[in-house]
N, C-alpha and C. Protein backbone atom coordinates (compact mmCIF):
# COMPACT_ATOMS: atom_id res chain seq x y z
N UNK A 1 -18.33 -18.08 5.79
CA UNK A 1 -18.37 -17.02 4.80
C UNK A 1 -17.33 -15.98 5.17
N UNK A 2 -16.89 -15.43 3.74
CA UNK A 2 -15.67 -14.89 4.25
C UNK A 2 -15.31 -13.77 3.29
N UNK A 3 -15.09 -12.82 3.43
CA UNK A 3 -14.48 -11.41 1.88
C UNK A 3 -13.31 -11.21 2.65
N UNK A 4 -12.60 -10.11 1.30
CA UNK A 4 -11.40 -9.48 1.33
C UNK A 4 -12.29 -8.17 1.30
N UNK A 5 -11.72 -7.09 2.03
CA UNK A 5 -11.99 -5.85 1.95
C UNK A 5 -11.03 -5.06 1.53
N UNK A 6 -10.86 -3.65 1.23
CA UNK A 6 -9.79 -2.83 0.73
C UNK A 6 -9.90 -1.49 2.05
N UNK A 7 -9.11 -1.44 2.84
CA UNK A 7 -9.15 0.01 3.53
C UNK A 7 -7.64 0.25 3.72
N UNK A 8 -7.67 1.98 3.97
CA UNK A 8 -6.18 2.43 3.80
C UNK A 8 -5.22 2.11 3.82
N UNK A 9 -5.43 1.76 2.05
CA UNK A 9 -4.82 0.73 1.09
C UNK A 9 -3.93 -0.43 1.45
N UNK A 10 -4.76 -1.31 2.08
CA UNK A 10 -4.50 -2.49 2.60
C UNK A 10 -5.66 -3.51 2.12
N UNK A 11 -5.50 -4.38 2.05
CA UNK A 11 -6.31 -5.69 2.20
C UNK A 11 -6.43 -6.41 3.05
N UNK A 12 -7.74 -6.99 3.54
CA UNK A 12 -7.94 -7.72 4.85
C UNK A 12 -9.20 -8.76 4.58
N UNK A 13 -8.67 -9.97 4.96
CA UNK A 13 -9.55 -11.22 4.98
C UNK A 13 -10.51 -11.37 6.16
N UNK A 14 -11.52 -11.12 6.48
CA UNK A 14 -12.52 -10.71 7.37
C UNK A 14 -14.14 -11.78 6.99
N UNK A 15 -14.20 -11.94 8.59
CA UNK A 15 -15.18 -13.24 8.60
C UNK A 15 -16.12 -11.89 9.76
N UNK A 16 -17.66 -12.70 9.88
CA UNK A 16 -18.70 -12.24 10.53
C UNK A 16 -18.26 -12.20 12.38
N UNK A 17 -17.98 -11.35 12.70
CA UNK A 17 -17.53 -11.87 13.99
C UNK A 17 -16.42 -11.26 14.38
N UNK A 18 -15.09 -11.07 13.33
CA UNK A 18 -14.18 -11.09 14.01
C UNK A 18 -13.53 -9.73 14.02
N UNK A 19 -12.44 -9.48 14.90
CA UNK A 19 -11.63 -8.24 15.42
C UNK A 19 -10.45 -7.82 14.70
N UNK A 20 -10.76 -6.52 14.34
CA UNK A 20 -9.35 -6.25 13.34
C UNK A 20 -9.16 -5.27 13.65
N UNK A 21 -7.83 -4.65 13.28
CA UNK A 21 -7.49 -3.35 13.66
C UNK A 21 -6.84 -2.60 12.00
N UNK A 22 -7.42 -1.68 11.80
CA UNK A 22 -7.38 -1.05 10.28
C UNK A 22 -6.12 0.22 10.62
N UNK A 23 -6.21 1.15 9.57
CA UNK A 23 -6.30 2.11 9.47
C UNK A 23 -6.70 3.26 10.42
N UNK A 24 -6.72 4.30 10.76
CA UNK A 24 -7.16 5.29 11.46
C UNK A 24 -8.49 5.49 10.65
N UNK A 25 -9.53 5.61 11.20
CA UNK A 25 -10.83 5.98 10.61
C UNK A 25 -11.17 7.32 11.26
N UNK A 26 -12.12 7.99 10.17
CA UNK A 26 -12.87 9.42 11.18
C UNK A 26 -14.35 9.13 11.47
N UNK A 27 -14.51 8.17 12.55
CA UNK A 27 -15.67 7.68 12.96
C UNK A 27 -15.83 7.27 14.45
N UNK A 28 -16.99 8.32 15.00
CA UNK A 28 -16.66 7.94 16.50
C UNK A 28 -16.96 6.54 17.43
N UNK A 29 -16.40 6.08 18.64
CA UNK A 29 -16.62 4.65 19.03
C UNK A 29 -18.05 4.22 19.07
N UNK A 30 -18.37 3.47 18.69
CA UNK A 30 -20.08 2.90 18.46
C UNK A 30 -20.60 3.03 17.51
N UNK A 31 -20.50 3.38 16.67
CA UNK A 31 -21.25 4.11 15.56
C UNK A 31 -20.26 2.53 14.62
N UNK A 32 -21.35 2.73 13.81
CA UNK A 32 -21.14 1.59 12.33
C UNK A 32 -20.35 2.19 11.27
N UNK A 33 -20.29 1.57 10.41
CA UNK A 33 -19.52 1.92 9.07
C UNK A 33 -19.17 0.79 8.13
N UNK A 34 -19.57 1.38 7.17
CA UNK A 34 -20.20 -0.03 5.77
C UNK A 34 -18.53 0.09 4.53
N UNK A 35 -18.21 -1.01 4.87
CA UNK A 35 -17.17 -0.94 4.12
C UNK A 35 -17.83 -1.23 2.33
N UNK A 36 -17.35 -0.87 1.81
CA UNK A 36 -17.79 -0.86 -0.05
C UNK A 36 -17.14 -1.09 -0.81
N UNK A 37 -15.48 -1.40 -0.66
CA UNK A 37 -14.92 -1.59 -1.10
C UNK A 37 -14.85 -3.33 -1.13
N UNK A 38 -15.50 -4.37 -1.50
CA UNK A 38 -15.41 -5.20 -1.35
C UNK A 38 -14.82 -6.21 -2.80
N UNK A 39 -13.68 -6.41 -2.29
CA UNK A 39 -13.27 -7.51 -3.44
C UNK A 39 -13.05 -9.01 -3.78
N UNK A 40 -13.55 -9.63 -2.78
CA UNK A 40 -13.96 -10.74 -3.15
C UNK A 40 -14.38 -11.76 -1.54
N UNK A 41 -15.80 -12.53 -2.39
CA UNK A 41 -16.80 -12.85 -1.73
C UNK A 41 -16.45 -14.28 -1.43
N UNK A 42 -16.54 -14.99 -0.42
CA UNK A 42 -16.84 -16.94 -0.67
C UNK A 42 -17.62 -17.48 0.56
N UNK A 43 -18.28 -17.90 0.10
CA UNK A 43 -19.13 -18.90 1.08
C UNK A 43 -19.18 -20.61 0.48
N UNK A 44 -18.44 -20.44 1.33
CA UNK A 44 -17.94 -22.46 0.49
C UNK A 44 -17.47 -22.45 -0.36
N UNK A 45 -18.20 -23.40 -1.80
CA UNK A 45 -17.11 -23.63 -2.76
C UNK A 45 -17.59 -22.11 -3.80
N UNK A 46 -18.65 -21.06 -3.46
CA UNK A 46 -18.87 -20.42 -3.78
C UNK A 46 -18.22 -19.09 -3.77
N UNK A 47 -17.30 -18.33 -4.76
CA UNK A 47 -16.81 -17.80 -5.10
C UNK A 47 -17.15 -16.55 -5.64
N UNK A 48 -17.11 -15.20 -5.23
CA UNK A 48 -17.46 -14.50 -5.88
C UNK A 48 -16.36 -13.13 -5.97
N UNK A 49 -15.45 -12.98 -7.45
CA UNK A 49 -14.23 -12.21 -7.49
C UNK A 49 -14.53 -10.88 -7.79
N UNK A 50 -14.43 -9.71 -7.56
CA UNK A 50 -14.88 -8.57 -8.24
C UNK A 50 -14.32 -7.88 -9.15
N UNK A 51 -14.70 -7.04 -10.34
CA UNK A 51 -14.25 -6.48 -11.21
C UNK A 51 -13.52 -5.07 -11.54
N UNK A 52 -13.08 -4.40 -10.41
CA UNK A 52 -12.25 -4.89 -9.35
C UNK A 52 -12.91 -4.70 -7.77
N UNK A 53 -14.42 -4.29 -7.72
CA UNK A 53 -14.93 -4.66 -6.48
C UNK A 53 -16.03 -5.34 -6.87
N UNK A 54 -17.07 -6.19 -6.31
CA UNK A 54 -18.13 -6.91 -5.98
C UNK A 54 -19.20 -5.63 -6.24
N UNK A 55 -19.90 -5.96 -6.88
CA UNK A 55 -21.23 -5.19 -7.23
C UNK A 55 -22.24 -5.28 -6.14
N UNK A 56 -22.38 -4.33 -5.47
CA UNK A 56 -23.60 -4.39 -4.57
C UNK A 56 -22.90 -4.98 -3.05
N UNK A 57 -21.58 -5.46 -2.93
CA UNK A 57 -21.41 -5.91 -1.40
C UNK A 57 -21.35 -4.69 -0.41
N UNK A 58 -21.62 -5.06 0.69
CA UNK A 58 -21.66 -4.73 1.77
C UNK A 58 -20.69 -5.06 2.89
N UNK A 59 -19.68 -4.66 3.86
CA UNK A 59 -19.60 -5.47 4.65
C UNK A 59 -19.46 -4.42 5.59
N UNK A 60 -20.55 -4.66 6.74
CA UNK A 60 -20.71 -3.89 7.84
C UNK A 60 -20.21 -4.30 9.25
N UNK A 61 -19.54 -2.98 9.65
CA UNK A 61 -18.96 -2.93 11.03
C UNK A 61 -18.96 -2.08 12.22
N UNK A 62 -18.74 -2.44 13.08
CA UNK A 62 -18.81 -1.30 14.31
C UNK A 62 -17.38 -0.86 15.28
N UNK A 63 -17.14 0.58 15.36
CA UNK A 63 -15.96 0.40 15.80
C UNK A 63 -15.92 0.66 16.82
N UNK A 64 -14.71 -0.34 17.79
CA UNK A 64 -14.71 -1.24 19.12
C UNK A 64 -13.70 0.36 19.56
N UNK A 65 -12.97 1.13 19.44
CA UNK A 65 -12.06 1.53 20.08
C UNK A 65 -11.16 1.98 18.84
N UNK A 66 -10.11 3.09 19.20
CA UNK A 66 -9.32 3.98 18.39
C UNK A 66 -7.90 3.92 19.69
N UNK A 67 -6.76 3.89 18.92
CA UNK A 67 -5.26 4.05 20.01
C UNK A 67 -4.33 3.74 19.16
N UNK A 68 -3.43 3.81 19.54
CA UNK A 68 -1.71 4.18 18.95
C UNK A 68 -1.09 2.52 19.12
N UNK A 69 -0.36 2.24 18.21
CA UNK A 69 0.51 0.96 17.90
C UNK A 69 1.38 1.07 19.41
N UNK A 70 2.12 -0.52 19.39
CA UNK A 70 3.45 -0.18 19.82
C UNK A 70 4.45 0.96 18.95
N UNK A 71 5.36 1.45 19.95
CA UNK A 71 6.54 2.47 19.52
C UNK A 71 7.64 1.42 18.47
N UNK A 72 7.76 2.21 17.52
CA UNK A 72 8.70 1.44 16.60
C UNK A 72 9.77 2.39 17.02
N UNK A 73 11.64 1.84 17.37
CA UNK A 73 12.31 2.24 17.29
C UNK A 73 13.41 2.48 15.82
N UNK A 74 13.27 3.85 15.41
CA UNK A 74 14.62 4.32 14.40
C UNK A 74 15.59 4.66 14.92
N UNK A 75 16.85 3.85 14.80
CA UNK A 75 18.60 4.44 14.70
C UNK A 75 19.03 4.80 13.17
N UNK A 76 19.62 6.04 13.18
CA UNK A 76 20.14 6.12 12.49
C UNK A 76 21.72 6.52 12.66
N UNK A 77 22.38 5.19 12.09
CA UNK A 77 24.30 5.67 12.10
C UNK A 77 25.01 5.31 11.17
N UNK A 78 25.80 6.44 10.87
CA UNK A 78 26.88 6.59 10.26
C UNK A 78 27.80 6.08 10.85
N UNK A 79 29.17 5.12 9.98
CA UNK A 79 29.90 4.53 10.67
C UNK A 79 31.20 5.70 10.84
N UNK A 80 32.25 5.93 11.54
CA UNK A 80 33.23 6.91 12.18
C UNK A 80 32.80 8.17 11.49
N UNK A 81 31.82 8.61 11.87
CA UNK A 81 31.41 9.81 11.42
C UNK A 81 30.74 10.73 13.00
N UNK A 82 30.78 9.77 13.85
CA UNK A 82 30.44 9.85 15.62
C UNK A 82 29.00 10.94 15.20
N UNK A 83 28.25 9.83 14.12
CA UNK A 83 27.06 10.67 13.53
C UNK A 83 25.77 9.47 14.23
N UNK A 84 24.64 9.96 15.07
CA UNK A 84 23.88 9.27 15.33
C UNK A 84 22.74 9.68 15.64
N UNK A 85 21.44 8.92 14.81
CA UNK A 85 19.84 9.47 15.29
C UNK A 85 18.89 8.66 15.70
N UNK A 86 18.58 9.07 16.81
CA UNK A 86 17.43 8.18 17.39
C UNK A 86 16.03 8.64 17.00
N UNK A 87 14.98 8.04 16.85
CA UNK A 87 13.48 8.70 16.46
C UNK A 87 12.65 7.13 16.96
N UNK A 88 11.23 7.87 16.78
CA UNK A 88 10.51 6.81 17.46
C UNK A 88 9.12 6.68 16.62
N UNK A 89 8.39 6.27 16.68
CA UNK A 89 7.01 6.14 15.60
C UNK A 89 6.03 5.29 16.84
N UNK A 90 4.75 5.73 16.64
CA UNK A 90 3.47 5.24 17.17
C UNK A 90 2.20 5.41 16.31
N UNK A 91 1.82 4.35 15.36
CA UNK A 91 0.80 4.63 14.31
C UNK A 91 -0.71 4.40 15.01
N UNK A 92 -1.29 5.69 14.70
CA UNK A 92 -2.44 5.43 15.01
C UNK A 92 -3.61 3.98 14.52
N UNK A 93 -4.55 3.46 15.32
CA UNK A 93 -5.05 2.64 14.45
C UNK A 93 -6.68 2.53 15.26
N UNK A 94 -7.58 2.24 13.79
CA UNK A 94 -8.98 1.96 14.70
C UNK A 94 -9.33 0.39 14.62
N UNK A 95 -9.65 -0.23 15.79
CA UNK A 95 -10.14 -1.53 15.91
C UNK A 95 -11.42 -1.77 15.47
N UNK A 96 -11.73 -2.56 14.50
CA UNK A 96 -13.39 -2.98 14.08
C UNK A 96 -13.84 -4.33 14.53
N UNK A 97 -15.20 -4.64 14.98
CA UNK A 97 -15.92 -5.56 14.75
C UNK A 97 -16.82 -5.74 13.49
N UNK A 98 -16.43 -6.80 12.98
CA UNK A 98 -17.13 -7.13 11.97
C UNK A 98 -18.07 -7.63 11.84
N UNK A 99 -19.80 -7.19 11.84
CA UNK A 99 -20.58 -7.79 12.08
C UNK A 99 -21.32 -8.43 11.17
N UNK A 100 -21.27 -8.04 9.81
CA UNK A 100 -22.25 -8.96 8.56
C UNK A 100 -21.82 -8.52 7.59
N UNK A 101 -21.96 -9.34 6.59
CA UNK A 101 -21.01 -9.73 4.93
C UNK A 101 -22.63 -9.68 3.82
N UNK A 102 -22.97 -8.75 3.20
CA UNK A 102 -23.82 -8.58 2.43
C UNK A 102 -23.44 -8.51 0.98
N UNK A 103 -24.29 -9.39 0.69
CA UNK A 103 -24.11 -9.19 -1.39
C UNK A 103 -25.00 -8.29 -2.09
């Protein structure tokens, strides 16, 4: 069994069990959190698409830990302009366990 969920505005294919890393959430480590945004359901050949979410799903999780991406490096250059910028990026992100898929 298996849904698509919607969080900061992304989509993610998520099974009972497994480890993902989202968005930054404002929720402290341990504590649960019921995703609602659910758009589509399957358990086998059973299919369930939402209009544009699933009526009544559930999919509940617990979060494992909160920390920063790898550093993305930005150059920026201009060619004979002896014009050049360096910058750096580290996106925050929270890791979930996904523990149960409710209709």
């Amino acid at each position: 069994m298996y849904a698509v969920i919607k969080t900061g505005g992304k989509q993610y294919r998520v099974a009972a069990g497994q480890t993902l890393k989202v968005e930054s959430l404002p929720v402290e480590e341990g504590q649960f959190i019921d995703f609602k945004e659910v758009l589509l359901i399957a358990n086998g050949d059973d299919i369930t698409v939402g209009h544009p979410m699933v009526e009544g799903a559930i999919v509940k999780a617990s979060i494992v830990e909160h920390g920063r991406g790898d550093k993305i490096r930005i150059v920026k250059f201009r060619r004979r302009k002896h014009s050049r910028k360096h910058m750096g990026h580290r996106q925050n992100f929270t890791s979930v366990k996904i523990e149960s898929i409710q209709r």
